[in-house]
Protein backbone atom coordinates (compact mmCIF):
# COMPACT_ATOMS: atom_id res chain seq x y z
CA UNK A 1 0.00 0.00 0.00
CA UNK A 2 1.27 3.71 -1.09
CA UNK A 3 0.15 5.74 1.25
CA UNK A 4 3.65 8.34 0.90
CA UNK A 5 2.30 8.91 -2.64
CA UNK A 6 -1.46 9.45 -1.58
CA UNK A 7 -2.71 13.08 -1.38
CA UNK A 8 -1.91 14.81 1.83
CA UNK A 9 -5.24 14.52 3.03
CA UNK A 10 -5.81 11.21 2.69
CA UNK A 11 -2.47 10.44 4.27
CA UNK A 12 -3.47 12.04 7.75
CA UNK A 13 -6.88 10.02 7.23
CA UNK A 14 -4.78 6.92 6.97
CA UNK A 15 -2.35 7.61 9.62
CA UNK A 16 -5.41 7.38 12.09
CA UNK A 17 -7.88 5.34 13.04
CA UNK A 18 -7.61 1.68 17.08
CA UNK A 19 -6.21 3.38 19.84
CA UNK A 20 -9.29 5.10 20.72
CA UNK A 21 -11.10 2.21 19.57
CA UNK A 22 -9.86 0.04 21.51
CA UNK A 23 -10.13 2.20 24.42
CA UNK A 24 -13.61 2.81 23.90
CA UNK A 25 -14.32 -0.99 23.38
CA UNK A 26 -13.06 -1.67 26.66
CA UNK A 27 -14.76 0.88 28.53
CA UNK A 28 -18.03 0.52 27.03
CA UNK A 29 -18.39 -3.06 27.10
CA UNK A 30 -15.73 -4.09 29.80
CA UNK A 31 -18.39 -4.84 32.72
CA UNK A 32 -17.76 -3.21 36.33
CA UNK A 33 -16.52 -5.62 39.21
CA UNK A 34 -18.05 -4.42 42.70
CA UNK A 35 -15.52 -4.53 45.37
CA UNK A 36 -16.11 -7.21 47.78
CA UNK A 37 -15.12 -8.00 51.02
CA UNK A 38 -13.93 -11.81 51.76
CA UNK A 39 -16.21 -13.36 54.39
CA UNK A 40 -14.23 -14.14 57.83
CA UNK A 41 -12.32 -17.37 57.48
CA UNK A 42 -14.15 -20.23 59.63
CA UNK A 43 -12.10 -21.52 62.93
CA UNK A 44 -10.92 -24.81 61.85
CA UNK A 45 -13.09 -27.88 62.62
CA UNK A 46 -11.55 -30.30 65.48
CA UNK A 47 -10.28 -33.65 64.22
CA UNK A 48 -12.46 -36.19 65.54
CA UNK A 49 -10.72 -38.13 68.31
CA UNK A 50 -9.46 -41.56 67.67
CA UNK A 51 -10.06 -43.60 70.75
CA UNK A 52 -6.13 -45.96 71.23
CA UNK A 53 -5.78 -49.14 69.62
CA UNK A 54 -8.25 -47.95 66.98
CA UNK A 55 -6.60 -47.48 63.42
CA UNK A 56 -8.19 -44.65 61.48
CA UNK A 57 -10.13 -45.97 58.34
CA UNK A 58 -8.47 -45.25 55.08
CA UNK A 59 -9.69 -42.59 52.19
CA UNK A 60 -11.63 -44.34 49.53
CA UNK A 61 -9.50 -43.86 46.28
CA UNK A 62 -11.49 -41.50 43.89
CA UNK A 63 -13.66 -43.50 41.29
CA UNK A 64 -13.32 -41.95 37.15
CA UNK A 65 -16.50 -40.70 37.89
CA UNK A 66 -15.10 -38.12 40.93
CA UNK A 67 -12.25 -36.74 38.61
CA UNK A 68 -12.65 -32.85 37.83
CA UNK A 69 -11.62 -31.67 34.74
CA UNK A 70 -9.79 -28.70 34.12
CA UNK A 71 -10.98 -25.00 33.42
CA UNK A 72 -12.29 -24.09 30.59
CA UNK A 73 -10.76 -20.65 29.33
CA UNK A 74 -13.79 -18.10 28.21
CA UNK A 75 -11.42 -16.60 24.98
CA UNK A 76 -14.04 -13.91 24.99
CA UNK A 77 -11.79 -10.79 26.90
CA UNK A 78 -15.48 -8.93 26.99
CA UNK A 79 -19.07 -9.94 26.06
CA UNK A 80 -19.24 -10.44 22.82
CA UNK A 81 -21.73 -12.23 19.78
CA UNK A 82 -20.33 -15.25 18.65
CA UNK A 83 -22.51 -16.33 14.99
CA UNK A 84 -21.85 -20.06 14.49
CA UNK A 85 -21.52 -20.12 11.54
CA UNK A 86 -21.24 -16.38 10.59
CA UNK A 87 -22.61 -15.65 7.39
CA UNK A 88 -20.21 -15.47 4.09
CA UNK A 89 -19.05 -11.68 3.95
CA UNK A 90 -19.35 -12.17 -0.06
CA UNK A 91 -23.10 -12.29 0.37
CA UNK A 92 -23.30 -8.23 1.51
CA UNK A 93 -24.00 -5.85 -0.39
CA UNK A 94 -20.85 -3.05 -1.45
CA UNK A 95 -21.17 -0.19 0.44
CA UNK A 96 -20.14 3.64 0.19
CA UNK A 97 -20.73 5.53 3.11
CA UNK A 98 -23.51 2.88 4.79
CA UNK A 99 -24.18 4.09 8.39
CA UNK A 100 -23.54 0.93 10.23
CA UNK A 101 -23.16 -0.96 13.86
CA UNK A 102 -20.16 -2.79 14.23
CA UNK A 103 -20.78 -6.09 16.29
CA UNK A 104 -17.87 -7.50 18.38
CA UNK A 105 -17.14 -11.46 18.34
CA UNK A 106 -14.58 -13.01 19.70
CA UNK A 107 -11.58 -13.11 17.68
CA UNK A 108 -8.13 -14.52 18.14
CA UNK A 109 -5.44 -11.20 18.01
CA UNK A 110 -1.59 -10.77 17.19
CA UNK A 111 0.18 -7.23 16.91
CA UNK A 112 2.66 -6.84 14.30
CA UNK A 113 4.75 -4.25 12.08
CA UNK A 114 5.24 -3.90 8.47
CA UNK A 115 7.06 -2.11 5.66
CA UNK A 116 4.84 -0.13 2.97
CA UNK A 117 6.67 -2.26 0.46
CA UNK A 118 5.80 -5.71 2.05
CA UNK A 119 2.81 -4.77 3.74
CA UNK A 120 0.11 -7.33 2.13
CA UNK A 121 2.91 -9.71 2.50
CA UNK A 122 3.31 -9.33 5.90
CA UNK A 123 -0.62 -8.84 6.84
CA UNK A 124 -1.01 -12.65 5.28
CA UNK A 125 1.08 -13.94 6.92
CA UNK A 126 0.25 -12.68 10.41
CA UNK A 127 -2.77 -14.05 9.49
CA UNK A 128 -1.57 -17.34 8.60
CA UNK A 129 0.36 -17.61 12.59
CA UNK A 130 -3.01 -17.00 13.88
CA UNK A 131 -4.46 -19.89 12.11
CA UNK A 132 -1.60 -22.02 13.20
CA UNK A 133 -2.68 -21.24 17.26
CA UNK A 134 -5.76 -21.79 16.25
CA UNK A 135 -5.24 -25.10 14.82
CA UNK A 136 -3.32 -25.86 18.18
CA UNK A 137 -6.20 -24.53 20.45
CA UNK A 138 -8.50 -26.77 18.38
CA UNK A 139 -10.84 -23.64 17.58
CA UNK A 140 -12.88 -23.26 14.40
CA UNK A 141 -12.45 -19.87 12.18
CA UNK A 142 -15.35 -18.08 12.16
CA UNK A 143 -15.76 -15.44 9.57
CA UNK A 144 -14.09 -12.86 7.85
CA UNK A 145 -10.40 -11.59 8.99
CA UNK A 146 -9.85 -7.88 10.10
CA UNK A 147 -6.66 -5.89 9.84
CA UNK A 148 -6.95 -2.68 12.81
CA UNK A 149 -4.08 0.08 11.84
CA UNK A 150 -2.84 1.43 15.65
CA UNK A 151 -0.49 3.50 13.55
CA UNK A 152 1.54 4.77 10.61
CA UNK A 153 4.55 6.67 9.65
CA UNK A 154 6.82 7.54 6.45
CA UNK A 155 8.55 3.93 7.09
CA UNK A 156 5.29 1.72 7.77
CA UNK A 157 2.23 0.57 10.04
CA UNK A 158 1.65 -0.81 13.27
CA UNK A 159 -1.28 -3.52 13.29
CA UNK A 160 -3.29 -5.92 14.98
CA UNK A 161 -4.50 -9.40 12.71
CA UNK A 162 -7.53 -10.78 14.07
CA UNK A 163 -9.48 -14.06 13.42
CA UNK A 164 -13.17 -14.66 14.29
CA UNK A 165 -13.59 -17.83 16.12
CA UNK A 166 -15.98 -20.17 18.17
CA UNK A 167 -15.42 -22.68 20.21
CA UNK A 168 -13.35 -22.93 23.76
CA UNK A 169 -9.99 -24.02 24.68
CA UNK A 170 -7.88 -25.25 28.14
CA UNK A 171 -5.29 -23.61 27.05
CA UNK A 172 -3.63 -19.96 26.81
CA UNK A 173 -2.51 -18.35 23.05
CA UNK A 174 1.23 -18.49 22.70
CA UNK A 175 3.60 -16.33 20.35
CA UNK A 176 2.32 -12.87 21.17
CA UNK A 177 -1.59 -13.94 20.56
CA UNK A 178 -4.37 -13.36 23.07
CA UNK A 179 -7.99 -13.47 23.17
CA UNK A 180 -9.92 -10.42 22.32
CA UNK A 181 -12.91 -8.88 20.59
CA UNK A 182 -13.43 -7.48 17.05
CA UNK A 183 -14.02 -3.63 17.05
CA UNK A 184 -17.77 -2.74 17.67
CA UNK A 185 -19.61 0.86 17.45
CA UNK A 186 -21.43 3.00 14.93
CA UNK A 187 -19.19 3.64 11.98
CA UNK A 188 -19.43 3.64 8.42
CA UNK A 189 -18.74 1.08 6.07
CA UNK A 190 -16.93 1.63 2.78
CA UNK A 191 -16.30 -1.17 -0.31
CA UNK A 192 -12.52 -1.15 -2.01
CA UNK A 193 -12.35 -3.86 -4.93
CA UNK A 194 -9.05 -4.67 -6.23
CA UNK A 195 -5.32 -4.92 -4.98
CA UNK A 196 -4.44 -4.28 -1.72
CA UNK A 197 -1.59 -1.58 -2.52
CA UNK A 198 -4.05 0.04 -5.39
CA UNK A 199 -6.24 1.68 -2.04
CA UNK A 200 -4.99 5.04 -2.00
CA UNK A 201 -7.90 6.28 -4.42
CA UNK A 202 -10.87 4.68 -1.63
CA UNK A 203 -9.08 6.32 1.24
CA UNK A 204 -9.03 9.69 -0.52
CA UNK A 205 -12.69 9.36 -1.76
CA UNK A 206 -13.70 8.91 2.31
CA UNK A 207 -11.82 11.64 3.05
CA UNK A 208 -13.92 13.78 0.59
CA UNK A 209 -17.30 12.53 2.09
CA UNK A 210 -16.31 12.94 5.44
CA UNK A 211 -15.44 16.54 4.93
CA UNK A 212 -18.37 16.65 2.63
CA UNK A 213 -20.52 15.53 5.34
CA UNK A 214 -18.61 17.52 8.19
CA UNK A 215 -18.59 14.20 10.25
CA UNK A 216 -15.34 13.37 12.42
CA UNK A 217 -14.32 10.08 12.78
CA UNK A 218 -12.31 8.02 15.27
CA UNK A 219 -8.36 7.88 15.46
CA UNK A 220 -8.74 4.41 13.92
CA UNK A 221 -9.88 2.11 11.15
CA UNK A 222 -10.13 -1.16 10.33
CA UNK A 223 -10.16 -3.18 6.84
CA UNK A 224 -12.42 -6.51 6.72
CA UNK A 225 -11.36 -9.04 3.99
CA UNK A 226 -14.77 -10.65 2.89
CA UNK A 227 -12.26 -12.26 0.22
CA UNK A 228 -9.91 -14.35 2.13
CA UNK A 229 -6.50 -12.49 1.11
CA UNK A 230 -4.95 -16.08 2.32
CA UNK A 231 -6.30 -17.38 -1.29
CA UNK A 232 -7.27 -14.46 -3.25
CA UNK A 233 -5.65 -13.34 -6.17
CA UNK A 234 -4.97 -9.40 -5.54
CA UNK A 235 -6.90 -8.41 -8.36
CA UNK A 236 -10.09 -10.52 -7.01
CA UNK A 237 -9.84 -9.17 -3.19
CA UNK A 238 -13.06 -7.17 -1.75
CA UNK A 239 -12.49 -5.19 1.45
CA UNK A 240 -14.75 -3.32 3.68
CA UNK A 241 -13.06 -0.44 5.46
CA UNK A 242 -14.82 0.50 8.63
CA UNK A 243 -14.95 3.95 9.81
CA UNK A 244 -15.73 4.54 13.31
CA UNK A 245 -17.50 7.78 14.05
CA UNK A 246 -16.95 9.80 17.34
């Protein structure tokens, strides 16, 4: 993606849009825990007297039936709505502008860093290490991928890959990953068909309706692939690029 040789405009449109999301997500759905105070610990109970020459009766070994299993980890960080199975993104409709409600479901998450000259390069294969821990954890994709930009600069972009899921685990994401939700909020939705590095042109056209509109968006934005870019050609991808509005 070019973004140095985008318009100026469109280049401070693109070097925004997750910290504040992210923020926002937490504190808006992120539930409150009352402080509590821990009851007053019980005096112990007296061991029962054993009267002499009596031996005390053995433990009974636990049967298969008494074994407990282990925790279950909730991978939803807050409350979410998990589709099973989540409808195919190919099915909706292009948009340009659509006023929309983002709906958060739990996704699998890894931060990363890439180059404007290897950037789709880099966002697959993020992509590809999250499928990997999923594999391990034995959960099921669910849904179309997101890319959230945290930030950019002259030399590249800072971003978090995320994977819809369902399903539950035992055990805790490894290499960087963690459990988390998909951005959520009113925002509007916006349709780029084509290469990834050929967006410049849909970025500047938002910028014109958002100044044509006077509306002020969010320091953040996020691209959904309804075309897996896994398996895409580049010339066949479909994006939707989410605007959150403040």
């Amino acid at each position: 993606m070019t973004l140095r040789l985008a318009p100026e405009r469109a280049l401070l449109r693109r070097t925004a849009l997750l910290l504040a999301l992210m923020v926002s997500v937490a504190a808006l759905l992120a539930a409150p825990v009352a402080a509590q105070t821990p009851p007053a610990a019980a005096p112990p109970a007296a061991e029962p007297e054993i009267a002499p020459g009596v031996t005390a009766p053995e433990a009974a070994p636990l049967d298969e039936d008494d074994m407990i299993a282990p925790p279950m980890v909730d991978p939803r960080a807050v409350e979410t709505q998990n589709v099973a199975p989540a409808p195919d993104p190919l099915t909706r409709p292009d948009g340009f502008g659509d006023p929309a409600v983002m709906q958060p479901v739990p996704v699998l998450m890894k931060k990363a860093r890439a180059t404007w000259d290897d950037a789709f390069t880099t966002i697959v294969a993020t992509l590809k290490e999250i499928d990997a821990e999923m594999a391990r954890l034995k959960l099921k994709p669910n849904g179309a991928s997101f890319i959230i930009y945290t930030s950019t600069d002259d030399m590249g972009f800072d971003f978090e890959a995320a994977v819809p899921f369902e399903g539950a685990t035992a055990e805790k994401p490894q290499g960087g990953m963690a459990f988390s939700a998909s951005p959520a909020g009113r925002a509007l939705r916006f349709t780029h068909r084509g290469p990834y590095d050929a967006m410049d042109p849909t970025y500047e056209q938002i910028a014109n309706l958002l100044d044509a509109k006077d509306l002020e968006a969010q320091d953040v934005y996020v691209e959904e692939y309804r075309a897996d870019p896994r398996t895409t050609p580049q010339d066949d991808l479909v994006i939707d690029i989410w605007v959150p509005l403040k």
